[in-house]
Protein backbone atom coordinates (compact mmCIF):
# COMPACT_ATOMS: atom_id res chain seq x y z
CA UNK A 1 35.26 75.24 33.74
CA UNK A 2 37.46 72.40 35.10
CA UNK A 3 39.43 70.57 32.45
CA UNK A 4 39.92 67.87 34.89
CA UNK A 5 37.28 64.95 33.72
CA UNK A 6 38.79 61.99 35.98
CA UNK A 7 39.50 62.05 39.50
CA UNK A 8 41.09 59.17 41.37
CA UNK A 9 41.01 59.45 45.54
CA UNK A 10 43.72 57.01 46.77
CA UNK A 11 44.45 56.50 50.37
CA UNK A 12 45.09 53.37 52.46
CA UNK A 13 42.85 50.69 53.36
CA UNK A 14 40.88 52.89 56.16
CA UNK A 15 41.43 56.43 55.27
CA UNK A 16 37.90 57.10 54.44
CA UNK A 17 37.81 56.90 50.91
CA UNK A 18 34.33 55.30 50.28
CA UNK A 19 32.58 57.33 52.72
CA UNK A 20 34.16 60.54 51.00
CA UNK A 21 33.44 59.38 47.45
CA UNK A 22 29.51 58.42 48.97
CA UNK A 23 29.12 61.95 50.07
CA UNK A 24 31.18 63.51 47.28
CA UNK A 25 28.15 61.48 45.22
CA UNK A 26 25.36 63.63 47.24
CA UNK A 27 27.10 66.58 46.84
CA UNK A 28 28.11 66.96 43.30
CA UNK A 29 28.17 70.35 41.74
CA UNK A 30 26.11 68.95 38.44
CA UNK A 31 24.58 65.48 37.39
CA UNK A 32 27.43 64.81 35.08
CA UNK A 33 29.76 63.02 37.15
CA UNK A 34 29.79 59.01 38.13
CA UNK A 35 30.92 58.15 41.14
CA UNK A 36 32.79 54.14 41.24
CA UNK A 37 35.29 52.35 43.95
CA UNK A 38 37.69 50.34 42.02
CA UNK A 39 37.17 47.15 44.54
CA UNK A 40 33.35 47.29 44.20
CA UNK A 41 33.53 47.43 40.36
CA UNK A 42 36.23 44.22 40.85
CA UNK A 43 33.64 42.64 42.38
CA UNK A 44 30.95 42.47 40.20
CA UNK A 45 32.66 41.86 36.89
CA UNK A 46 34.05 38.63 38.35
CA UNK A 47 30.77 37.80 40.46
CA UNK A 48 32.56 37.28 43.90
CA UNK A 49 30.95 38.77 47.73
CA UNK A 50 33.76 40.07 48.55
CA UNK A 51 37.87 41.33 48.24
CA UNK A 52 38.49 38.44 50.83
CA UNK A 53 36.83 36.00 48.99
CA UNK A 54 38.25 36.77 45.85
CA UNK A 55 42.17 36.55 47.14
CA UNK A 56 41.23 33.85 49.26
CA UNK A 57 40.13 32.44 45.87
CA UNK A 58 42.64 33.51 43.06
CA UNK A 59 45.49 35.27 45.28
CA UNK A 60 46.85 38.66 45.02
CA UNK A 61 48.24 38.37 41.97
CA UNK A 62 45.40 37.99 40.25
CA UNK A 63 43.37 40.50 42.15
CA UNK A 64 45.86 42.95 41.30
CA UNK A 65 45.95 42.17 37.74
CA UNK A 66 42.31 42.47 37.50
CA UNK A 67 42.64 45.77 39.78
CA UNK A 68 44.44 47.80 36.92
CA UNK A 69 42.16 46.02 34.01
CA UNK A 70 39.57 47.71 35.87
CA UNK A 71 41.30 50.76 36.64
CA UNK A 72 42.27 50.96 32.69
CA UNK A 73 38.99 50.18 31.56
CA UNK A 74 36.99 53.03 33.83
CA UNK A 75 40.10 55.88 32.82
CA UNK A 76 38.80 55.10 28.91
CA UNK A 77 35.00 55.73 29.94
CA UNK A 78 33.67 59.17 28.74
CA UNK A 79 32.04 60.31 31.50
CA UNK A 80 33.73 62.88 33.96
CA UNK A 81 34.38 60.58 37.40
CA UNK A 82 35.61 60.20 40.44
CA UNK A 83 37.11 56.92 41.23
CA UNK A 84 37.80 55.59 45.28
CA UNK A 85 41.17 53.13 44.61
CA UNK A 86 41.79 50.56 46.73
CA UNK A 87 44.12 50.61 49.32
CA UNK A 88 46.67 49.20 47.25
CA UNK A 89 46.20 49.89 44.06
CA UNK A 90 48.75 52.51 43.39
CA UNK A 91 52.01 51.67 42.11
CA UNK A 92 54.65 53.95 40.61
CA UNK A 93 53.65 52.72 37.41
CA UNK A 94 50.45 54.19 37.94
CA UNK A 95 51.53 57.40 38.85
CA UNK A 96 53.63 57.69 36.33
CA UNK A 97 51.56 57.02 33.46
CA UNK A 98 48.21 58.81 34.30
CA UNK A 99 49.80 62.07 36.71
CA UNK A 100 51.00 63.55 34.00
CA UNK A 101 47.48 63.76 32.16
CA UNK A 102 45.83 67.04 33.07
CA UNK A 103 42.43 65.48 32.23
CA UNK A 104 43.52 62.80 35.12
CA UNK A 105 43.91 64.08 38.65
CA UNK A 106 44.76 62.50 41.62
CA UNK A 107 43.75 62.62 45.30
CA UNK A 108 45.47 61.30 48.48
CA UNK A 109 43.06 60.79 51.36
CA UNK A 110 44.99 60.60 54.48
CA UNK A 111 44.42 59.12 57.93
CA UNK A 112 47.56 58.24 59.81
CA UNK A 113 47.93 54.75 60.47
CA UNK A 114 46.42 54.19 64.11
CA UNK A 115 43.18 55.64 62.72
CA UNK A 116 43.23 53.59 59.64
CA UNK A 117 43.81 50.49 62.33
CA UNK A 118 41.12 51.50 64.43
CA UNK A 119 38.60 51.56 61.58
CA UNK A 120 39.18 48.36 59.83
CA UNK A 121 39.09 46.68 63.12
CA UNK A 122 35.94 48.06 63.64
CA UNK A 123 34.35 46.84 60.68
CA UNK A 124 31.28 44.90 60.88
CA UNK A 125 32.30 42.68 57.80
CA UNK A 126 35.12 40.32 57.19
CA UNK A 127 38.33 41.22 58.37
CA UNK A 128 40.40 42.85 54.87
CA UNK A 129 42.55 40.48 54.02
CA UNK A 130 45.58 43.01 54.87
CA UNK A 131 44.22 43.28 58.68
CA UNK A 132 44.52 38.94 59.07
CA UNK A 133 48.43 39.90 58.14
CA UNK A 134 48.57 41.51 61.88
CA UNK A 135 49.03 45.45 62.89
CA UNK A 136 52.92 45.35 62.63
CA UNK A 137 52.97 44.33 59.27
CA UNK A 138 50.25 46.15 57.80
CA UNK A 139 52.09 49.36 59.65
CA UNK A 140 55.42 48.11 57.23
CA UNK A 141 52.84 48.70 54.34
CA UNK A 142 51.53 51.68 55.32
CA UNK A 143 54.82 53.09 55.84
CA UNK A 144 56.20 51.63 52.30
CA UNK A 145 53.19 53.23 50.48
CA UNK A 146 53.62 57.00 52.13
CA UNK A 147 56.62 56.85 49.60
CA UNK A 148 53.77 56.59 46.93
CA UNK A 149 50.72 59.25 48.52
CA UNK A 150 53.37 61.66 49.11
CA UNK A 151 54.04 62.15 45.36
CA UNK A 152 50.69 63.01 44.65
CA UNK A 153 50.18 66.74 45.14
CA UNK A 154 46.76 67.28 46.12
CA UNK A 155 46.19 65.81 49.91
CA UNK A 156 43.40 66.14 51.50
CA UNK A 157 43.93 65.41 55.68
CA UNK A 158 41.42 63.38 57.63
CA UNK A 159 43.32 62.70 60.56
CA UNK A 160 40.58 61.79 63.17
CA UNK A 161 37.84 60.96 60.70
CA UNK A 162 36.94 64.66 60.52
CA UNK A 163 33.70 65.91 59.46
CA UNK A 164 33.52 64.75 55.87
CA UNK A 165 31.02 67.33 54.55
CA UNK A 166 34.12 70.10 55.56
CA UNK A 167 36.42 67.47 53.18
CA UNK A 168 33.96 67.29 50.07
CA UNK A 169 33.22 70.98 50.25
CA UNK A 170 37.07 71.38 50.26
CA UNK A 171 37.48 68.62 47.74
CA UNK A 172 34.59 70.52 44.99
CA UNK A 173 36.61 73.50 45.61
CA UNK A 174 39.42 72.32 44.66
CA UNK A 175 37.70 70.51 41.41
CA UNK A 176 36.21 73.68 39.98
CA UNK A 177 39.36 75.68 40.68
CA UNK A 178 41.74 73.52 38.53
């Protein structure tokens, strides 16, 4: 049996993380694992519609600092989970607090950068408040935080949006071999 009780899937904004974790939800080995993204959890403790609305409202700053409150608070829960981070919420801090945990493992979803574009433009919601900063900076930031997903050993590759049942079968695999 896996000794690994938290998983955390990080990935930029785009990459496909809450679709994966969604279908990672359906198609759970057993009934004892929760399934949460960090942002959506964000969003109801403070009681706001959306990420946009919420920097629009308090600023970055605070959305971050809430961001690893929440992060902090879900990594002391009991339950075995898997957690979608946002876009941005990995830090080197981060990394090197929880990685070395072996009851903490973490996941880097990847899409290159055109694809992540692509799908956040295509959005039927509010523009993220990263895409209003325009493509050539938000290409800076992905390129700044491949420093950060490239530390984290297990990658999973969704270059084109590939068939996510083929990545959660993959990702289980992986779970119940560790």
């Amino acid at each position: 049996m896996s000794i690994c009780e938290k998983i955390l899937i990080a990935g930029f904004s785009g990459s496909g993380k809450t679709s994966l974790l969604q279908l990672l939800e359906k198609s759970a080995p057993s009934e004892n694992w929760i399934f949460q993204d960090l942002d959506q959890l964000i969003l109801k403790k403070h009681k706001f519609p959306s990420i946009e609305n919420l920097v629009e409202t308090h600023g970055w700053e605070k959305f971050r600092l809430w961001e690893r409150q929440a992060l902090e608070g879900w990594l002391k829960e009991d339950d075995k989970g898997v957690l979608a981070l946002g876009g941005g919420t990995l830090n080197q801090m981060i990394l090197d607090l929880y990685r070395p945990s072996r009851k903490i493992k973490f996941c880097h979803l990847y899409s290159s950068f055109e694809v992540c574009w692509e799908r956040l433009l295509s959005q039927n919601t509010e523009p993220r408040p990263l895409v209003r900063l325009g493509k050539s900076e938000l290409q800076r930031i992905f390129t700044e935080r491949e420093s950060l997903f490239s530390q984290i050993k297990w990658q999973i590759q969704n270059p084109q949006g590939e068939d996510l049942q083929k990545l959660a079968s993959q990702f289980w695999s992986e779970v119940l071999r560790s």
